[in-house]
Protein backbone atom coordinates (compact mmCIF):
# COMPACT_ATOMS: atom_id res chain seq x y z
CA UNK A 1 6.92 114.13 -33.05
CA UNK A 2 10.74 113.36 -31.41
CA UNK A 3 8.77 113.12 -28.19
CA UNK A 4 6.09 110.42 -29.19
CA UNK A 5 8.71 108.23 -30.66
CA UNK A 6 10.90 108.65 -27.62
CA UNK A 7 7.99 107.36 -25.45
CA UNK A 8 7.34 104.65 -28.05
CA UNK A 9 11.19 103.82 -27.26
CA UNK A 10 10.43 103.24 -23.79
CA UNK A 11 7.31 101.40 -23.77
CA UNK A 12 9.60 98.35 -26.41
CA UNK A 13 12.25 98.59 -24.14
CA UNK A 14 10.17 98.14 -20.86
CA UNK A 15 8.44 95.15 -22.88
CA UNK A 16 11.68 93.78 -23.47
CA UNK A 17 13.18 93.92 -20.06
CA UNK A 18 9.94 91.89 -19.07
CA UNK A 19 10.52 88.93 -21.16
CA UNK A 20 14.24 88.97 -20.08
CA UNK A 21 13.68 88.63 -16.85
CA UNK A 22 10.82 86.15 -17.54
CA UNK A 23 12.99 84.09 -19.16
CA UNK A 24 15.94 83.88 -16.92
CA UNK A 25 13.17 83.42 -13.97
CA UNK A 26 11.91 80.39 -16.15
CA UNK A 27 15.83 79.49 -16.38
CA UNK A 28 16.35 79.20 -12.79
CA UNK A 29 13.11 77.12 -12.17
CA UNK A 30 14.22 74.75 -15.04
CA UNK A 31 18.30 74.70 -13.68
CA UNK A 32 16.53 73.80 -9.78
CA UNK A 33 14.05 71.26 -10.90
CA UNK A 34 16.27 69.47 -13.07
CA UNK A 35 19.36 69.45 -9.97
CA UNK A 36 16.64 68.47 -7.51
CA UNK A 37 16.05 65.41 -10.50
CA UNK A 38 19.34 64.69 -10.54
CA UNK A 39 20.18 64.69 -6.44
CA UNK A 40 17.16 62.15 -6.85
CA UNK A 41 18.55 59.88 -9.44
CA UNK A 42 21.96 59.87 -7.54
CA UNK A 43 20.02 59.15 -4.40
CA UNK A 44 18.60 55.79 -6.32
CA UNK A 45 21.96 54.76 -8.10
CA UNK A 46 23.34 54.94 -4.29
CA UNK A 47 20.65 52.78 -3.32
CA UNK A 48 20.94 50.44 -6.42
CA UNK A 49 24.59 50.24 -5.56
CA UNK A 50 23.85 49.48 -1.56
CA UNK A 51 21.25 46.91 -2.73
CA UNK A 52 23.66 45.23 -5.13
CA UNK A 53 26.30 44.72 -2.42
CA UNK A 54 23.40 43.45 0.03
CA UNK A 55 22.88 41.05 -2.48
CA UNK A 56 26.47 40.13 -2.83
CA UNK A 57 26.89 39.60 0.96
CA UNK A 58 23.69 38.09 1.53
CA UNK A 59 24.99 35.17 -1.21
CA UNK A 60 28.14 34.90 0.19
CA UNK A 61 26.76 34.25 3.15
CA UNK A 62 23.96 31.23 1.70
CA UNK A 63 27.22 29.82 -0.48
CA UNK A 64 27.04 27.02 1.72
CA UNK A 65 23.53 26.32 1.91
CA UNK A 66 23.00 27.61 -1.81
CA UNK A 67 25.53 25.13 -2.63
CA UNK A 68 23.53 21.67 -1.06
CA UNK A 69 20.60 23.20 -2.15
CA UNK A 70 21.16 23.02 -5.68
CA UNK A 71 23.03 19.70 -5.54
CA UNK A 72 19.86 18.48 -3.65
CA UNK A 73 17.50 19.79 -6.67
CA UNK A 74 19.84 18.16 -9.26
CA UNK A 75 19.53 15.04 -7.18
CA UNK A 76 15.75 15.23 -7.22
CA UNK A 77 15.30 16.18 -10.66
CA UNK A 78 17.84 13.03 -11.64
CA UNK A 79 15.64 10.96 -9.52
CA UNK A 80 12.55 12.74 -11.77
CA UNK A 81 14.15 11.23 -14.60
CA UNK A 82 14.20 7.82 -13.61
CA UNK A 83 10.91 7.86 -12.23
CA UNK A 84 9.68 8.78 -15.91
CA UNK A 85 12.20 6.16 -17.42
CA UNK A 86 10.42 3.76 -15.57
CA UNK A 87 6.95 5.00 -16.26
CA UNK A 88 7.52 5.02 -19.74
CA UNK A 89 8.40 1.23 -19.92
CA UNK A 90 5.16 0.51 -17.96
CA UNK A 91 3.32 2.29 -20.43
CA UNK A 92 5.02 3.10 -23.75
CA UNK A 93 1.85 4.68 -25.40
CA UNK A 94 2.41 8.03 -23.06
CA UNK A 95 6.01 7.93 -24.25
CA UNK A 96 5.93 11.47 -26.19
CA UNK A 97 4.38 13.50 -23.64
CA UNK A 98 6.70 11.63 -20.83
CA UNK A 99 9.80 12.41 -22.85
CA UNK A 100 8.60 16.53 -23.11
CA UNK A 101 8.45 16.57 -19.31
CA UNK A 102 12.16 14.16 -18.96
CA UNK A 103 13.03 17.42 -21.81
CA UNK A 104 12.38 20.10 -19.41
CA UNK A 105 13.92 18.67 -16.54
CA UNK A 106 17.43 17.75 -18.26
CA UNK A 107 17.00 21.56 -19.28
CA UNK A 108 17.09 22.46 -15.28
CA UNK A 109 20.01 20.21 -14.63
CA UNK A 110 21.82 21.51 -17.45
CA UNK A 111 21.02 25.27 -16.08
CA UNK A 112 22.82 24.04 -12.77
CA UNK A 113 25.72 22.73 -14.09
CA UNK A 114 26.60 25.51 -16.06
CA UNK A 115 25.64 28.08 -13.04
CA UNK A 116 28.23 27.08 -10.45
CA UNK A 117 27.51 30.32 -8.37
CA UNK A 118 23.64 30.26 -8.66
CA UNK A 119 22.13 33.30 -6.58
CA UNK A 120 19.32 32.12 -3.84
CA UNK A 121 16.87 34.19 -5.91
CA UNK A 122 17.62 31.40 -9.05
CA UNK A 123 17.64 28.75 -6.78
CA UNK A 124 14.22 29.38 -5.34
CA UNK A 125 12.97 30.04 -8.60
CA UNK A 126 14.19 26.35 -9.65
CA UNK A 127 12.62 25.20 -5.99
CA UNK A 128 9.22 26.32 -8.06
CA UNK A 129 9.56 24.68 -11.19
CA UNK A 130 10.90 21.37 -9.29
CA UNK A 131 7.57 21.77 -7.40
CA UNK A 132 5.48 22.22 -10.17
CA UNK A 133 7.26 19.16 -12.64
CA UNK A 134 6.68 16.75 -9.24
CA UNK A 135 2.80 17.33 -9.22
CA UNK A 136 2.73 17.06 -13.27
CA UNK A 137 5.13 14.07 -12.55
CA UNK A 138 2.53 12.90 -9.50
CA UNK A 139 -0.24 13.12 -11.92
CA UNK A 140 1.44 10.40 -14.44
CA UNK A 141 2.54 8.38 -11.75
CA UNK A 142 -1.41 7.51 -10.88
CA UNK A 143 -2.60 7.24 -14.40
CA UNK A 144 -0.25 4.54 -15.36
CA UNK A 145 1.33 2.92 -12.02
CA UNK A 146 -2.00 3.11 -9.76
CA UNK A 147 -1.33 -0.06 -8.24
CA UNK A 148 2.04 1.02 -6.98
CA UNK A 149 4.11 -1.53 -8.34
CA UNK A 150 7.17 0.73 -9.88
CA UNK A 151 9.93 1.79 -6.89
CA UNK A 152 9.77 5.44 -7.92
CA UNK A 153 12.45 7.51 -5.75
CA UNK A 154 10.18 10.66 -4.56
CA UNK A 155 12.49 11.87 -2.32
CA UNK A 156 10.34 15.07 -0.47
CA UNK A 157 9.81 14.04 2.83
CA UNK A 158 11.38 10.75 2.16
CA UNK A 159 12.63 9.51 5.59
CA UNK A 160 9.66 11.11 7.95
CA UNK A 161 7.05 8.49 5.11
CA UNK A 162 9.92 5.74 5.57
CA UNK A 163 9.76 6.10 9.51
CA UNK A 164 5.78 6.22 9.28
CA UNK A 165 5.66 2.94 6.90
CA UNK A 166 8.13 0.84 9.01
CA UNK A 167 6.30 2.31 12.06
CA UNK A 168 2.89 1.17 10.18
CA UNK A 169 3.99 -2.40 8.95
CA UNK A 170 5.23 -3.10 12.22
CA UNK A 171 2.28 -2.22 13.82
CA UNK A 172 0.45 -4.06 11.23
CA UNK A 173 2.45 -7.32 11.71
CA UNK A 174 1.82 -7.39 15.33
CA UNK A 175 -2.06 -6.99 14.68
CA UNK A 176 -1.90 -9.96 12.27
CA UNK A 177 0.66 -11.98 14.57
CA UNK A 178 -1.97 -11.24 17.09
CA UNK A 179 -4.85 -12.14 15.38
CA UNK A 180 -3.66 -15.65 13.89
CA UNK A 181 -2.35 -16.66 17.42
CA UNK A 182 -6.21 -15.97 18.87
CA UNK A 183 -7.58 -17.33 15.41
CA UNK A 184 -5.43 -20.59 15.56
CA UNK A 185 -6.49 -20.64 19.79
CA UNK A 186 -10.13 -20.21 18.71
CA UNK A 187 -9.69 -22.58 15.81
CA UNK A 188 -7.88 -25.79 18.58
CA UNK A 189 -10.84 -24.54 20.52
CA UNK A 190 -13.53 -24.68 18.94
CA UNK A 191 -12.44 -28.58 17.59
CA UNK A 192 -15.21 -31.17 18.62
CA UNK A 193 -13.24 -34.46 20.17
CA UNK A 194 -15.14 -38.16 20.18
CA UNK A 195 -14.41 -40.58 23.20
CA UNK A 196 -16.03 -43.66 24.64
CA UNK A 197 -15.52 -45.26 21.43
CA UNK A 198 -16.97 -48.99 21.12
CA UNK A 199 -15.95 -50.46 17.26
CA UNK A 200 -17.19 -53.74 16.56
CA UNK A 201 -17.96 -56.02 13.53
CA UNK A 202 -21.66 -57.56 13.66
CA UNK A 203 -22.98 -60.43 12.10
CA UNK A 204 -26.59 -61.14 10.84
CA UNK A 205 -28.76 -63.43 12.88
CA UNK A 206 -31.75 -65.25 11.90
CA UNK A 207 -34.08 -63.01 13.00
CA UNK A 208 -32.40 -60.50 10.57
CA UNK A 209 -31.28 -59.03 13.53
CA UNK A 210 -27.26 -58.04 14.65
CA UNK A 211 -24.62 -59.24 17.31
CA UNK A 212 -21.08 -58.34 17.50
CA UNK A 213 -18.42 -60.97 16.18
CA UNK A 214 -15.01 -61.05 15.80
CA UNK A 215 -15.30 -63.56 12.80
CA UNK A 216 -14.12 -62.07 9.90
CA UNK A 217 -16.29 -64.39 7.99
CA UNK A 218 -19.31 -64.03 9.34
CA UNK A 219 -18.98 -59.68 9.20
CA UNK A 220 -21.69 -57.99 7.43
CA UNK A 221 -21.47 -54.75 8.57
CA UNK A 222 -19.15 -52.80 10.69
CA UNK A 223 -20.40 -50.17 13.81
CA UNK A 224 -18.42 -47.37 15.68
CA UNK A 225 -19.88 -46.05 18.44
CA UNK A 226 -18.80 -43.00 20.49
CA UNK A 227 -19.57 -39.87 22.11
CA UNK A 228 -19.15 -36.33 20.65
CA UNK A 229 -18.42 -33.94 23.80
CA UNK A 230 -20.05 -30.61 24.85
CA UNK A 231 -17.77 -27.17 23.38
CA UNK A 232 -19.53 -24.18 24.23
CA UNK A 233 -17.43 -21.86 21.09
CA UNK A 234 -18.43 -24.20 18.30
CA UNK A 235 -21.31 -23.02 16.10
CA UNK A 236 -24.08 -24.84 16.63
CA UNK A 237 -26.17 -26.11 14.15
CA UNK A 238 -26.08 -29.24 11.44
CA UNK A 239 -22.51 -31.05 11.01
CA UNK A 240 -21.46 -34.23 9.33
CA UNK A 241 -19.41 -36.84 10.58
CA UNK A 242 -17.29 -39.29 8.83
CA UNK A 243 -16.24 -42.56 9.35
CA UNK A 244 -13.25 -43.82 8.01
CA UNK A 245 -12.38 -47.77 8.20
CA UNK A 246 -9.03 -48.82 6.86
CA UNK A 247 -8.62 -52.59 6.66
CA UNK A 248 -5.70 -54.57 7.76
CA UNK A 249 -4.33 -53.87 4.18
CA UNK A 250 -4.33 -50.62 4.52
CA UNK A 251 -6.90 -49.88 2.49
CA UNK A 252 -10.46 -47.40 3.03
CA UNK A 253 -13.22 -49.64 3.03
CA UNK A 254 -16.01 -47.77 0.79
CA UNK A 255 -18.88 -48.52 -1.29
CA UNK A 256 -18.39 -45.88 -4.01
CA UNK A 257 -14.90 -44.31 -4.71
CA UNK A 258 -16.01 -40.77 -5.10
CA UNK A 259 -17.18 -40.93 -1.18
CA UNK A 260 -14.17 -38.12 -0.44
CA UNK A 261 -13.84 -35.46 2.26
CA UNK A 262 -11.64 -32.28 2.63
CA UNK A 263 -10.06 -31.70 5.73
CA UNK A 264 -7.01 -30.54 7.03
CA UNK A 265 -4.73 -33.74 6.26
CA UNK A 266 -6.05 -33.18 2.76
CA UNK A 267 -8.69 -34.99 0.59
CA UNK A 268 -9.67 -38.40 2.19
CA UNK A 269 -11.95 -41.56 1.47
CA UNK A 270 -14.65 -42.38 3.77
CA UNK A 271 -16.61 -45.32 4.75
CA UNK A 272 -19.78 -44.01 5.99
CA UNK A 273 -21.21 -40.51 7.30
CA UNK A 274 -24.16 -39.31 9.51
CA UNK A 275 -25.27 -35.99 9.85
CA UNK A 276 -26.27 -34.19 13.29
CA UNK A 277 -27.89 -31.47 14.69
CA UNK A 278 -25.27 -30.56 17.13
CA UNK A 279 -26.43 -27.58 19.76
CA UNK A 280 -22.71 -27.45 22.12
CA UNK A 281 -23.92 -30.33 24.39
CA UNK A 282 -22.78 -33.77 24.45
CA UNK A 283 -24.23 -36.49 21.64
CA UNK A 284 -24.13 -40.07 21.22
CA UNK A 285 -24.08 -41.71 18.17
CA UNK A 286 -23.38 -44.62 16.53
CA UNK A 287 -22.30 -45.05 12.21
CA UNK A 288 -22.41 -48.19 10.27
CA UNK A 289 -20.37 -49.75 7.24
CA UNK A 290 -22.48 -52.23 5.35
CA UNK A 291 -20.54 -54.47 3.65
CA UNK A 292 -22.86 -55.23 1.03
CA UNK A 293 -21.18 -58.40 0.39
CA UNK A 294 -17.74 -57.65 0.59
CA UNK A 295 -15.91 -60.37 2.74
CA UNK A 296 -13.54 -58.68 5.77
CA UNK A 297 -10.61 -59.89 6.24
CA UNK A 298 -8.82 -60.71 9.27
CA UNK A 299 -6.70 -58.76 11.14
CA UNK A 300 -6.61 -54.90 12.79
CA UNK A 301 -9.20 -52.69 11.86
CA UNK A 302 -8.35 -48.87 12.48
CA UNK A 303 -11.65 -46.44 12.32
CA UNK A 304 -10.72 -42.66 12.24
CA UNK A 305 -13.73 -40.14 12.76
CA UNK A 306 -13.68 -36.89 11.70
CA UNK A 307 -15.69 -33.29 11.62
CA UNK A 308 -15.46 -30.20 9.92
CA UNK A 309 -12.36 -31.15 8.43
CA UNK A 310 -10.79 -31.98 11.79
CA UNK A 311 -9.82 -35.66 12.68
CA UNK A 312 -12.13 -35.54 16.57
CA UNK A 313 -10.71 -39.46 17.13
CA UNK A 314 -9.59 -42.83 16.84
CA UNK A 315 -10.34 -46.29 17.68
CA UNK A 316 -9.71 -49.88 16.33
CA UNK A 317 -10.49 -53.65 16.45
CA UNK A 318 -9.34 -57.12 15.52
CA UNK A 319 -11.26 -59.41 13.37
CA UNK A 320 -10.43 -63.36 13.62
């Protein structure tokens, strides 16, 4: 019976020793992992500390630029403001959701004054809300000023679109300088001219036929005859051509007060007119003033022809 039990004995105490040195193996796997974990976490707060003073250097170094970045952003977004100051007097009606955007960006000038030693990484982020207020800001500044009439500062590429505009207006001026100096050649061109004049007073015969006179009391109707000359640039086609008579008095001789013409002395009375089919080649042609009773008067007689506006010549005569 003593024997049994002592083997009994043995077996417990052989179990025993097992789980001891289970245990303490399990021990020495948990005491390695967890120094390997903390060799690895010591590893990272060394990098974390190396990053840090990366950082640190890397905005020392961008102070400078740092520096006239942010006071160019503060700039801009001032700039912002007025843009939406002025938008909101051109159209009041968009004056609450104007004065949310004018909100946020007093909010980002605020956040730079207070941050003296902003960090690149805060500054770029600020770069992308700047970016993103100008197009919302863009968007506003077509719906209400889409004729362009505000001066709104948008200051992003400001001098390069200056250069181009002064670049483009001069260019443009040129063109147009250009283009009225032919114009105006073309227009002195292109301007019929009358010679060979031949301006007489006539007098009724017997035979109901005419003769020139120089009797003022015996005019009935008055004649101007000349010759229009050949222009190769003037449009062809039908033209009319007034005759104005101004008596020694100085006054249009006329049969009905509303006989006007425009042309480039301004709105003038005619006598008479005649219409011609002119095809660039020389003409002849002769226009008549009846009197219809009106007695002439003696003295000079100045006749003035003109065409399209244009005065194409002169001529005058004396009446005894």
């Amino acid at each position: 019976m003593s024997e049994i039990n002592a083997s009994t004995e043995k077996k417990s105490n052989g179990v025993f020793i097992v789980i001891i040195l289970a245990l303490l193996l399990g021990l020495a796997v948990m005491a390695y992992l967890w120094s390997k974990k903390n060799s690895q976490l010591n590893d990272c707060m060394n990098e974390t500390t190396l990053l840090k003073s990366d950082m640190e250097g890397m905005n020392q170094m961008m102070s400078g630029y740092v520096g006239n970045m942010s006071n160019d952003l503060k700039t801009d977004f001032k700039n912002m403001l007025k843009t939406y100051d002025a938008l909101i007097e051109k159209d009041k009606s968009k004056a609450d959701s104007l004065n949310v955007q004018k909100e946020k960006i007093q909010s980002l000038i605020d956040q730079i004054n207070k941050n003296k030693n902003m960090s690149a990484s805060q500054l770029f982020q600020l770069r992308k809300e700047n970016e993103t207020l100008r197009g919302i800001m863009k968007s506003y500044v077509i719906q209400i000023d889409s004729l362009n009439t505000l001066n709104l500062k948008l200051t992003s590429d400001l001098d390069q679109t200056t250069t181009t505009l002064n670049t483009t207006k001069e260019e443009r001026d040129m063109f147009k300088l250009d283009a009225e100096e032919k114009g105006a050649q073309v227009k002195k061109g292109s301007k019929l001219q009358a010679f060979g004049f031949g301006s007489v007073g006539l007098k009724m015969k017997l035979n109901n036929t005419t003769e020139v006179t120089n009797h003022a009391r015996s005019v009935v109707q008055i004649k101007s005859s000349f010759t229009i000359s050949e222009n190769p640039i003037t449009p062809s086609g039908k033209k009319v051509v007034y005759m104005q008579v101004i008596n020694p008095d100085g006054k249009t001789m006329q049969t009905k007060s509303s006989n006007t013409v425009q042309t480039d002395s301004g709105n003038i009375a005619y006598s008479d007119k005649k219409e011609i089919d002119y095809q660039n080649e020389r003409i002849d042609l002769a226009i008549y003033y009846d009197l219809k009773g009106e007695e002439a008067i003696k003295g000079n007689y100045k006749v003035k022809i003109y065409c399209e506006g244009n005065l194409i010549g002169t001529d005058s005569f004396t009446l005894k």
